[in-house]
N, C-alpha and C. Protein backbone atom coordinates (compact mmCIF):
# COMPACT_ATOMS: atom_id res chain seq x y z
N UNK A 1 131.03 102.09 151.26
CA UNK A 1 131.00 102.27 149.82
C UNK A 1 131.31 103.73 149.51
N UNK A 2 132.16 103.90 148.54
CA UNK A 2 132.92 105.27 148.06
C UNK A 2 131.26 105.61 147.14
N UNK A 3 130.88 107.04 147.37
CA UNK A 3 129.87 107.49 146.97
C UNK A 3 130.10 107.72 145.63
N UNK A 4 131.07 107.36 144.51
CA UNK A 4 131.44 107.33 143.55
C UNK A 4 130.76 106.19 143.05
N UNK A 5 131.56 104.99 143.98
CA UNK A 5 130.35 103.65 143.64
C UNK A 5 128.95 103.84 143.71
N UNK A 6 128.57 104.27 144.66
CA UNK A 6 127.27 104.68 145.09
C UNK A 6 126.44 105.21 144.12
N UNK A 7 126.61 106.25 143.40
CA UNK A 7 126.60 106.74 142.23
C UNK A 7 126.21 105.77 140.95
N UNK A 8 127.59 105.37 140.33
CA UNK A 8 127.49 104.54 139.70
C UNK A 8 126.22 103.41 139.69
N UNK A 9 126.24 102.56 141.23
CA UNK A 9 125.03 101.51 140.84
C UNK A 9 123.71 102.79 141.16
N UNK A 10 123.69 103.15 141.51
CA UNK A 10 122.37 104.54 141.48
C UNK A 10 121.71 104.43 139.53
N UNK A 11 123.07 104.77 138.72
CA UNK A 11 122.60 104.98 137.45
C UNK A 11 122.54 103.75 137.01
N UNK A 12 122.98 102.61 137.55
CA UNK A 12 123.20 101.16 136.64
C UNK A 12 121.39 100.97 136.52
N UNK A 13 121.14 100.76 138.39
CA UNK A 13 119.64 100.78 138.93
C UNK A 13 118.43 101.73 137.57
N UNK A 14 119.07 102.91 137.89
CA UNK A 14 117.95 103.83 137.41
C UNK A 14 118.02 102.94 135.64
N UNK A 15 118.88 103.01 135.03
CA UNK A 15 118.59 101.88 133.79
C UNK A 15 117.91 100.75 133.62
N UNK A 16 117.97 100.01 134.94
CA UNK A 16 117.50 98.79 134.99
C UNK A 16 116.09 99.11 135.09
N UNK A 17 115.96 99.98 135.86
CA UNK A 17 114.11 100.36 136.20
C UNK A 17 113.64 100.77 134.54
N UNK A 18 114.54 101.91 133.91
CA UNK A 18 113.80 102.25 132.67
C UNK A 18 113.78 101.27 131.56
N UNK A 19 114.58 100.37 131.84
CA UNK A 19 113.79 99.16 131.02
C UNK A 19 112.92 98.57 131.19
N UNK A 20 112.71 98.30 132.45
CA UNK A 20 111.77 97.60 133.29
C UNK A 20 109.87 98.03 132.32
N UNK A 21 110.35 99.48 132.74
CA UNK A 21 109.44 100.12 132.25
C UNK A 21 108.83 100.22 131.16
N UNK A 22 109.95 99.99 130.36
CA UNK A 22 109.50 100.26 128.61
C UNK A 22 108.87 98.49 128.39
N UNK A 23 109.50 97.55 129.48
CA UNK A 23 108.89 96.66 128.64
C UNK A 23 107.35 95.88 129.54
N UNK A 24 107.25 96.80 130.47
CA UNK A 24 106.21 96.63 130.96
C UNK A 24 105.07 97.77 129.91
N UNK A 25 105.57 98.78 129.37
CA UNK A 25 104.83 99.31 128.32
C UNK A 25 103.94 98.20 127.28
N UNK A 26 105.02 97.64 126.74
CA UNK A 26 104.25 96.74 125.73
C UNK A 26 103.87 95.58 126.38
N UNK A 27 103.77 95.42 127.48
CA UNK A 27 103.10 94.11 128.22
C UNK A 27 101.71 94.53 128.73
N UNK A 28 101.24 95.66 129.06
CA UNK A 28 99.90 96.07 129.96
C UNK A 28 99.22 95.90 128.60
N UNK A 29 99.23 96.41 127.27
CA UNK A 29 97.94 96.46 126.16
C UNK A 29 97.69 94.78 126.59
N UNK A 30 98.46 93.83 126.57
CA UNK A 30 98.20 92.87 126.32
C UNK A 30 97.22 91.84 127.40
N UNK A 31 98.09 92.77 128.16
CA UNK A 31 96.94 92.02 129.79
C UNK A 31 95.97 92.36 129.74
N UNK A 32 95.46 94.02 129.49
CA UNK A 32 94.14 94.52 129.28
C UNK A 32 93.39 93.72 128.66
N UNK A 33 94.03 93.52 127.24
CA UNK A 33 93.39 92.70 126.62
C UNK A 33 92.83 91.55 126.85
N UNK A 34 93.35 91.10 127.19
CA UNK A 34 93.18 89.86 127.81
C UNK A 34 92.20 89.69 129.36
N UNK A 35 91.98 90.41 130.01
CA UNK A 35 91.04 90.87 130.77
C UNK A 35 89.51 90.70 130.45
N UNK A 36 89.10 90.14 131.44
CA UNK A 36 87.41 89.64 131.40
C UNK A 36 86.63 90.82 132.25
N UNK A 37 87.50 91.39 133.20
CA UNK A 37 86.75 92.34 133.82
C UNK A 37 86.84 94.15 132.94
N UNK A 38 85.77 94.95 133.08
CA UNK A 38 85.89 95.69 132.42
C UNK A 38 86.58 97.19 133.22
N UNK A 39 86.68 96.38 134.22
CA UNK A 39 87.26 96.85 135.45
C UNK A 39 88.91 96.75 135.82
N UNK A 40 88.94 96.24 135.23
CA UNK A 40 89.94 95.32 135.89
C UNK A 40 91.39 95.61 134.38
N UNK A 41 90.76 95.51 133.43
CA UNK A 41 90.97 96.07 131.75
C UNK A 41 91.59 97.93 131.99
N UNK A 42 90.52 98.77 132.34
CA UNK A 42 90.51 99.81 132.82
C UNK A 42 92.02 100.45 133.68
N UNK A 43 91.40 99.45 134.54
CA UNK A 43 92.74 99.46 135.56
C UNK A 43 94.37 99.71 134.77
N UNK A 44 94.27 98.48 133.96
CA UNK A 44 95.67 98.08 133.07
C UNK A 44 96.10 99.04 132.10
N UNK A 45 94.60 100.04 131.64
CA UNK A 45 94.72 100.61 130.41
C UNK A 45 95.54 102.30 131.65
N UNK A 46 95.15 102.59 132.62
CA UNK A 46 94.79 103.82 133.24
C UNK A 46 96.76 103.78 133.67
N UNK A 47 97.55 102.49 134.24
CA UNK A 47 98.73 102.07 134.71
C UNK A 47 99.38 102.06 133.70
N UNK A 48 99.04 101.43 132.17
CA UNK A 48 100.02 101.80 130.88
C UNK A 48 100.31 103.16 130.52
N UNK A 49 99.39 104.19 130.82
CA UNK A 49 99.56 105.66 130.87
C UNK A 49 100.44 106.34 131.88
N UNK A 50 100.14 105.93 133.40
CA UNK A 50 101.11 106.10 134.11
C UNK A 50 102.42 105.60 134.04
N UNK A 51 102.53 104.35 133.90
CA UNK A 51 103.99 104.00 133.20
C UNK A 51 104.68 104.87 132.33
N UNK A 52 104.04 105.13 131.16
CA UNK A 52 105.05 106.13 130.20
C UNK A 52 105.25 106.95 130.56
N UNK A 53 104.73 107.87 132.00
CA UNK A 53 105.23 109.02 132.63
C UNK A 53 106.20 108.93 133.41
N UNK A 54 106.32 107.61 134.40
CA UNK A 54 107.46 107.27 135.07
C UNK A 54 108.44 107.06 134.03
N UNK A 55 108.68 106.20 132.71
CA UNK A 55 109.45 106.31 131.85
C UNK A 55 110.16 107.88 131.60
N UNK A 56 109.20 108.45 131.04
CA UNK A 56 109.55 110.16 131.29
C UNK A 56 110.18 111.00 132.27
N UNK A 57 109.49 110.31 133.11
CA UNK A 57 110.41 110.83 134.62
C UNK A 57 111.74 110.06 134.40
N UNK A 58 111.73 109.01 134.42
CA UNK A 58 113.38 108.41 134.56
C UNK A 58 114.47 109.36 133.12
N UNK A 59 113.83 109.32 132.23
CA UNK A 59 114.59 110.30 131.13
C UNK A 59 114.56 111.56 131.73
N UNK A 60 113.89 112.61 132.68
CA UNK A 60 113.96 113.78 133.05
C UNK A 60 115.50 113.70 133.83
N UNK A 61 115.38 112.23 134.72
CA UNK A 61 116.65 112.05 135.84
C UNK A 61 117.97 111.91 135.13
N UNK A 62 117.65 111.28 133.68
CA UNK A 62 118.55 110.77 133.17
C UNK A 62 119.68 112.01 132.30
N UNK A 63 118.71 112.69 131.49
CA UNK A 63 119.10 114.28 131.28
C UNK A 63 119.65 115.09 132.26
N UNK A 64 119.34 115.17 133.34
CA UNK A 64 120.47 115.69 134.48
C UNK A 64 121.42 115.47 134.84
N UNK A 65 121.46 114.61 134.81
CA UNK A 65 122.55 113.42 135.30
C UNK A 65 123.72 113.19 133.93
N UNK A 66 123.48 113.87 132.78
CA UNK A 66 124.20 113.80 131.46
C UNK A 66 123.92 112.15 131.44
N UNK A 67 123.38 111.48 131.50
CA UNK A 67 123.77 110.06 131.40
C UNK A 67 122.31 109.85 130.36
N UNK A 68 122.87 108.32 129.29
CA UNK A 68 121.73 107.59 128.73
C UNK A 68 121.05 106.86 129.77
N UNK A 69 119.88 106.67 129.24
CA UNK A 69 118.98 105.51 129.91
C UNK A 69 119.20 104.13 129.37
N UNK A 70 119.55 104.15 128.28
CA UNK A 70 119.70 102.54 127.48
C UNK A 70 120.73 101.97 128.27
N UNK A 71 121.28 100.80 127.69
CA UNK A 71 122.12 100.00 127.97
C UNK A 71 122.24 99.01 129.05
N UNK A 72 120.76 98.46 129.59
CA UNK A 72 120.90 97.50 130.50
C UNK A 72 119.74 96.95 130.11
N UNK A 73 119.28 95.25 130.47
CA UNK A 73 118.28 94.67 130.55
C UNK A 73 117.66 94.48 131.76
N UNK A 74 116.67 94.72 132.14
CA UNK A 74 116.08 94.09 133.26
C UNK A 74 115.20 92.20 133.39
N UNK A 75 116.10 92.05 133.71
CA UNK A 75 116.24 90.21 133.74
C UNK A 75 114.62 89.89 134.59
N UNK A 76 115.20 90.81 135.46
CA UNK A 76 113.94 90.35 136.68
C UNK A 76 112.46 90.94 135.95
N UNK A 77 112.40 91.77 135.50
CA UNK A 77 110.87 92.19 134.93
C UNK A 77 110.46 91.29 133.28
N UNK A 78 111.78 91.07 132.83
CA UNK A 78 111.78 89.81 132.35
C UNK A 78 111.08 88.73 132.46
N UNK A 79 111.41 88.48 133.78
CA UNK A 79 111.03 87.11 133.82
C UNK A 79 109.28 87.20 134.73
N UNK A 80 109.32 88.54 135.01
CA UNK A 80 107.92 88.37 135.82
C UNK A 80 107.12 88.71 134.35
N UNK A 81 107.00 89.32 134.01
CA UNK A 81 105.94 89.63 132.01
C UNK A 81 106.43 88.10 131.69
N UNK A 82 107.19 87.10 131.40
CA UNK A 82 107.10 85.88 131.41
C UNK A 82 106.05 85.11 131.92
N UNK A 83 106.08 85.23 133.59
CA UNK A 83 105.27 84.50 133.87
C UNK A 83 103.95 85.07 134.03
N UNK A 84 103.30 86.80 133.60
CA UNK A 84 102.55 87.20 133.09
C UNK A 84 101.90 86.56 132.07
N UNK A 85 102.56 86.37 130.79
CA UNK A 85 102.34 85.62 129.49
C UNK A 85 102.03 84.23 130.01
N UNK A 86 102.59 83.58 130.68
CA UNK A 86 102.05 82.50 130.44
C UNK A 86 101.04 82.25 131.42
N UNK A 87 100.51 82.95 132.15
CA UNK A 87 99.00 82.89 132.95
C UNK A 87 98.21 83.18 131.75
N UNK A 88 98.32 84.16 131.12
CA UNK A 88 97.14 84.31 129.94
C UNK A 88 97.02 83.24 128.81
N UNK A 89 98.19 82.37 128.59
CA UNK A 89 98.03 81.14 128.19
C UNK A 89 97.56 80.03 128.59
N UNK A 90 97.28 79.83 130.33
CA UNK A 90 96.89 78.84 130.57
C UNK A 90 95.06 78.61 130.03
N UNK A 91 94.61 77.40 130.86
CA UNK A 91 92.98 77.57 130.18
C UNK A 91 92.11 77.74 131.65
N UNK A 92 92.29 79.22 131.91
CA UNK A 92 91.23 79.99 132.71
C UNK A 92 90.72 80.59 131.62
N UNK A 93 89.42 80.96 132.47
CA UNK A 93 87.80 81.51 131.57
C UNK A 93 87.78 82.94 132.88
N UNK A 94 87.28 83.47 132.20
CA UNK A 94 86.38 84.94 132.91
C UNK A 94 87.11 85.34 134.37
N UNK A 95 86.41 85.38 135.86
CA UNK A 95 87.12 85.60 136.68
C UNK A 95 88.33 85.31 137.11
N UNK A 96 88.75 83.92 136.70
CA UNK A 96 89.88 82.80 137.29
C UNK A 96 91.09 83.71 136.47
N UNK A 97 90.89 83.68 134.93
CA UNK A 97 91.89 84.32 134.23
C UNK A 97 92.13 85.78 134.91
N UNK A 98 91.32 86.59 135.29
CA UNK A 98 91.37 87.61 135.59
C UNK A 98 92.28 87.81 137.16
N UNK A 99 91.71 86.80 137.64
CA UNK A 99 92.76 86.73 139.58
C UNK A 99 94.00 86.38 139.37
N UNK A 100 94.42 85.57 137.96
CA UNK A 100 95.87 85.31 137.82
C UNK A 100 96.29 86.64 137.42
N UNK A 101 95.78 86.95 136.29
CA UNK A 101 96.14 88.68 135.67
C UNK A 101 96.53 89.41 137.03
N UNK A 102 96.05 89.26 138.06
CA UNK A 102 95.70 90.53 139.21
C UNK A 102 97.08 90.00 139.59
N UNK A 103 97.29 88.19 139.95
CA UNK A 103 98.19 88.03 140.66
C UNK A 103 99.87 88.55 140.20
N UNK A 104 99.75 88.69 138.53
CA UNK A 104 101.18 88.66 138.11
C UNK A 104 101.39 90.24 138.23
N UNK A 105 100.15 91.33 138.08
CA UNK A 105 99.98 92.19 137.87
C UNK A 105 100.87 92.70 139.42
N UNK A 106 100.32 92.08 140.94
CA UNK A 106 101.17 92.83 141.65
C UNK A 106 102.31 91.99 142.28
N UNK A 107 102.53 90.87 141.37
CA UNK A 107 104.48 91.40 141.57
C UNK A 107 105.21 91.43 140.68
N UNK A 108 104.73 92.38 139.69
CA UNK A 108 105.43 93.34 139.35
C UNK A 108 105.72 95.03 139.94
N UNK A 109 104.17 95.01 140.19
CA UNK A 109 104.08 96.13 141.05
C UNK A 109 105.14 95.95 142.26
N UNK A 110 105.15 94.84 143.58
CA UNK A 110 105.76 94.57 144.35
C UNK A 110 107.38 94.74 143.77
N UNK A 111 107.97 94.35 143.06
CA UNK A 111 109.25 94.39 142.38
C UNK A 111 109.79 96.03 142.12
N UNK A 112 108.15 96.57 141.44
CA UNK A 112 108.57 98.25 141.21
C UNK A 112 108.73 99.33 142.22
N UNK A 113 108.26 98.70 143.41
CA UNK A 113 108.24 99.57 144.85
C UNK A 113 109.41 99.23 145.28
N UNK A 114 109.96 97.70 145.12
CA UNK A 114 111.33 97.43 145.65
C UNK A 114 112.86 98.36 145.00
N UNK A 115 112.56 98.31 143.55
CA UNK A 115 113.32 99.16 143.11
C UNK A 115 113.23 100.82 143.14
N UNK A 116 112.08 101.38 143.20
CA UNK A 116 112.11 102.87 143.23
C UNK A 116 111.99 103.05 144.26
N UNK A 117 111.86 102.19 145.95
CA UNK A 117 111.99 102.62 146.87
C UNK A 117 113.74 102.61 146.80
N UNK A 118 114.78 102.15 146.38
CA UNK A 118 116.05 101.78 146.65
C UNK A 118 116.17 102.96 145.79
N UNK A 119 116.20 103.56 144.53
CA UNK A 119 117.07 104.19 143.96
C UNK A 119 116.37 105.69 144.53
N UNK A 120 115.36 105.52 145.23
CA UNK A 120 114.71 107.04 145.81
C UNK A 120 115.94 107.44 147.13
N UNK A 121 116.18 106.38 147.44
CA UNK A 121 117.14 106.23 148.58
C UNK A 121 118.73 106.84 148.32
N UNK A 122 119.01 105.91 147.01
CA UNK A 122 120.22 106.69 146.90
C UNK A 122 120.44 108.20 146.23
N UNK A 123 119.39 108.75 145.41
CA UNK A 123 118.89 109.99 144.96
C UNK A 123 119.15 110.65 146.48
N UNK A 124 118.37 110.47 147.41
CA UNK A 124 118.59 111.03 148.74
C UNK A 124 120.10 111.36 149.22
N UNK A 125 120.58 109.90 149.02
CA UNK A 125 122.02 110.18 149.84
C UNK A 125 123.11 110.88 149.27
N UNK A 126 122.80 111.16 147.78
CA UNK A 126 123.92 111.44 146.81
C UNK A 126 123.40 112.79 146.46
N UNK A 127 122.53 113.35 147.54
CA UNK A 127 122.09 114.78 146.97
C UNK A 127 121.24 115.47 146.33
N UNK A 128 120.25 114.28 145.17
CA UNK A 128 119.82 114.69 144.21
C UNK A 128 118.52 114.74 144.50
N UNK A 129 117.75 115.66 145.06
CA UNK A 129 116.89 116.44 145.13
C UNK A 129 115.57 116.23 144.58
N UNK A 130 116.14 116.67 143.78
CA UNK A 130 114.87 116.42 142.30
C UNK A 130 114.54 115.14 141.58
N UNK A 131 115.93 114.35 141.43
CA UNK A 131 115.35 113.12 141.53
C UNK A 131 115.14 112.35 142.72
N UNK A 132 115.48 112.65 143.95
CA UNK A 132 114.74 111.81 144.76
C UNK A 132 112.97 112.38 144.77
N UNK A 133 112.80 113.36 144.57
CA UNK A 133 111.26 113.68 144.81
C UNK A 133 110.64 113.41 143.23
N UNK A 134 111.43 113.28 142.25
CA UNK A 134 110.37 112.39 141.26
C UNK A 134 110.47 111.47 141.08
N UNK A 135 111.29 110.24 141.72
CA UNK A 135 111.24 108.95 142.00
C UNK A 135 110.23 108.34 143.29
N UNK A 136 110.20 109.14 144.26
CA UNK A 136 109.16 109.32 145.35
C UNK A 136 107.94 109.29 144.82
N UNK A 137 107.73 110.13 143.61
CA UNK A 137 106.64 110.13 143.06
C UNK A 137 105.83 109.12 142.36
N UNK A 138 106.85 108.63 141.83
CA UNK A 138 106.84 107.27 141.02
C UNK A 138 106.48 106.19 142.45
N UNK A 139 107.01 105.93 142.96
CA UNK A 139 107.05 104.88 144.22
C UNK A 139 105.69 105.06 144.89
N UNK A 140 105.00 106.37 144.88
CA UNK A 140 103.93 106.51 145.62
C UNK A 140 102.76 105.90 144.67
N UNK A 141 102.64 106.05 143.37
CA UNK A 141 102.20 106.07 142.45
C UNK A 141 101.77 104.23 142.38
N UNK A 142 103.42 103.52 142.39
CA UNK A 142 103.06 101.80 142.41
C UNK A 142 102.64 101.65 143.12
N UNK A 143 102.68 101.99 144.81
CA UNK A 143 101.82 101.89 145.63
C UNK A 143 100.61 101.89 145.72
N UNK A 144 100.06 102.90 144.71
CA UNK A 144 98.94 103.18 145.00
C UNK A 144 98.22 102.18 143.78
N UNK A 145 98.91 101.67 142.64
CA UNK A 145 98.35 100.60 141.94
C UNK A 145 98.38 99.92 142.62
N UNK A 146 99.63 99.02 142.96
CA UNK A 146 99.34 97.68 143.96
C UNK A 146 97.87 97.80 144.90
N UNK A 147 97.77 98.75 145.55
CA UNK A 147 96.90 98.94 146.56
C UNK A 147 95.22 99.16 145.50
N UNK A 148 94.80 99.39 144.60
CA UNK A 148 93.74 99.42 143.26
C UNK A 148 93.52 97.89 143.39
N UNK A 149 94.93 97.15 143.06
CA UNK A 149 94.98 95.86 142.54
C UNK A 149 94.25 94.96 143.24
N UNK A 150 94.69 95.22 144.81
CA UNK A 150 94.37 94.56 145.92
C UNK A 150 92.76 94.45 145.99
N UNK A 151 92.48 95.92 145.60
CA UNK A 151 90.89 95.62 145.96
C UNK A 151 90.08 95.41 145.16
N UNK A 152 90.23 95.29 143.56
CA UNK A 152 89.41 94.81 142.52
C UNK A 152 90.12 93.23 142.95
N UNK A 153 91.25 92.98 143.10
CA UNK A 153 91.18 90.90 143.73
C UNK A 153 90.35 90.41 144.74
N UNK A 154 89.91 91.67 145.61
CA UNK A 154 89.34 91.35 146.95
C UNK A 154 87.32 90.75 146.15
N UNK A 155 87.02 91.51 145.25
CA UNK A 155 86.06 91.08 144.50
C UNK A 155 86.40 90.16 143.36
N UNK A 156 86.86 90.43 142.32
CA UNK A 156 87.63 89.37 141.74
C UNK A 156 87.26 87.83 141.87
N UNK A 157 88.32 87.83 143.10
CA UNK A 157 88.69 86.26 143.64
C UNK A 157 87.49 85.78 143.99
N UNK A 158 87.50 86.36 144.80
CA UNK A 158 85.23 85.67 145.14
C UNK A 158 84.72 85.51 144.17
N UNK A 159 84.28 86.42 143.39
CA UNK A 159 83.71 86.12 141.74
C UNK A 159 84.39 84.66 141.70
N UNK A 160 85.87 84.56 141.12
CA UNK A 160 86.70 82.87 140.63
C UNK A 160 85.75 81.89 141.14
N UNK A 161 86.27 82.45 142.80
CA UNK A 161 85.71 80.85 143.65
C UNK A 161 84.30 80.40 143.44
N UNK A 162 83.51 82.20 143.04
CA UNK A 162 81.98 81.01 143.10
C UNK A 162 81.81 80.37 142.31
N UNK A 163 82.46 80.98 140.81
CA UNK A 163 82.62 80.26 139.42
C UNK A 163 82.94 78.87 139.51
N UNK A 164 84.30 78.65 140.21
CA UNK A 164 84.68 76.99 140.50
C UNK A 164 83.43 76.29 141.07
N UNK A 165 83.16 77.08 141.96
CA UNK A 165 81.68 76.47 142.82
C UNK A 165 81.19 75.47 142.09
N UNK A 166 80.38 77.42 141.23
CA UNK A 166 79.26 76.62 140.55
C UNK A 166 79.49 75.54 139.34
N UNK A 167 80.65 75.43 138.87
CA UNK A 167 80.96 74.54 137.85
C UNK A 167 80.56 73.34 138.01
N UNK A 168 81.40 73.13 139.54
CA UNK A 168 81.36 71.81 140.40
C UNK A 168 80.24 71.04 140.90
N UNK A 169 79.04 72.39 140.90
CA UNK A 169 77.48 71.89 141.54
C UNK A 169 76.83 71.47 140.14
N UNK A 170 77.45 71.70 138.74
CA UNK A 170 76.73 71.96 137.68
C UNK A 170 77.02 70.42 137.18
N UNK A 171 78.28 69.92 137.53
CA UNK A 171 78.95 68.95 137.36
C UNK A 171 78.20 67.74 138.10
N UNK A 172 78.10 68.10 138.99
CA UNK A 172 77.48 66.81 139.83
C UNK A 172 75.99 66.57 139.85
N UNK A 173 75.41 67.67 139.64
CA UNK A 173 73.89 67.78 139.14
C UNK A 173 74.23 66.79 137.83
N UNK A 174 74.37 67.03 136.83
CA UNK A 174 74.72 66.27 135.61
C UNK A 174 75.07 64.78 135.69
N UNK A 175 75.89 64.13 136.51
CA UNK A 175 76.47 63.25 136.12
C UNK A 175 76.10 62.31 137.71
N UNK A 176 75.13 62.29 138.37
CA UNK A 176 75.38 61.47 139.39
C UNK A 176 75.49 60.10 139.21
N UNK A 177 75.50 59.39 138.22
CA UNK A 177 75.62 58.23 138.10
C UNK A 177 77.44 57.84 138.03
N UNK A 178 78.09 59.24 137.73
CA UNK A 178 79.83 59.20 137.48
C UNK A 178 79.97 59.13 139.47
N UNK A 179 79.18 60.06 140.10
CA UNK A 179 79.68 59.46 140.96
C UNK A 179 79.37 58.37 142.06
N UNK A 180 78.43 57.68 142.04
CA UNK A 180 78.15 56.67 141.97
C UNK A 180 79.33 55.32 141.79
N UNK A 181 79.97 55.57 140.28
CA UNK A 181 80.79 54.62 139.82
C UNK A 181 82.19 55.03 140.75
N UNK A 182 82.35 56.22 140.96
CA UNK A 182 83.95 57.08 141.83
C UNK A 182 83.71 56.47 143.05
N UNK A 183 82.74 56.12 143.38
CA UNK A 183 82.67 55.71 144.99
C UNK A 183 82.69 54.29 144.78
N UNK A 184 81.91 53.77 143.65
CA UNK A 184 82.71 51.91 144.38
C UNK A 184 83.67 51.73 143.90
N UNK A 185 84.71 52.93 142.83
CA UNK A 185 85.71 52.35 142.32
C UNK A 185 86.98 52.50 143.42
């Protein structure tokens, strides 16, 4: 590949991420919101702040580079805040809602390491210095959410499961005569 091309998808990329970004902006108030843990809320509120700095950072790269940031959609972060939205629509309660939140929460994260590890890469090969070390920055940064994420799920999820548990023990305490009828039916 002529480093001209190289170039080129370098800035197509770096667009695609700063959309990514802006519309993961208006997607975290909403997850927070939507959050049962106060922890877990926290988390979302502390990553919507860091986001608008990586946004910032990508406009710092973008100003160097004489180039806009607009002019591309990101399809793929698209469609993951999609299936964000519609976990908070389904009908989970308290922990359960919260382990889906966690789940959509890191792959997006997973998606954002895939891309700022790639365009940190070509920043590298094409010279650019400064933006490879504030894209690095950024990359270390999702990492280190994903890796937050991981361990409020590691409590989290246990919380869900005992919840299902206990639903299930609450259920059958209640109704032994339903199962009774499930077994000769």
């Amino acid at each position: 590949m002529e480093q001209n091309q190289l170039k080129e998808l370098y800035v197509e990329e770096l667009r695609d991420i700063y959309n990514a970004e802006n519309q993961l902006i208006k997607a975290l108030p909403k997850m927070a919101k939507a959050s049962t843990s106060d922890e877990l809320r926290a988390g979302f509120e502390e990553h919507l702040e860091q986001t608008k700095g990586h946004a910032q950072r990508l406009e710092q790269i973008f100003s160097a580079l004489g180039e806009k940031p607009s002019g591309k959609k990101c399809k793929g972060m698209e469609g993951l805040i999609e299936e964000g939205k519609e976990m908070m629509e389904e009908d989970l309660d308290g922990e359960a809602l919260d382990a889906g939140l966690i789940s959509a929460a890191q792959r997006v994260e997973h998606y954002e390491i895939a891309a700022y590890g790639c365009v940190r890469t070509y920043a590298k090969i094409l010279g650019e210095e400064e933006a490879a070390s504030l894209l690095e920055q950024t990359l270390e940064e999702e990492k280190e959410t994903d890796q937050k994420l991981t361990e409020l799920a590691e409590n989290i999820n246990v919380e869900a499961a005992g919840a299902v548990g206990e639903d299930d023990e609450e259920e059958q305490k209640r109704s032994p005569a339903r199962r009774g009828k499930a077994a000769r039916a």
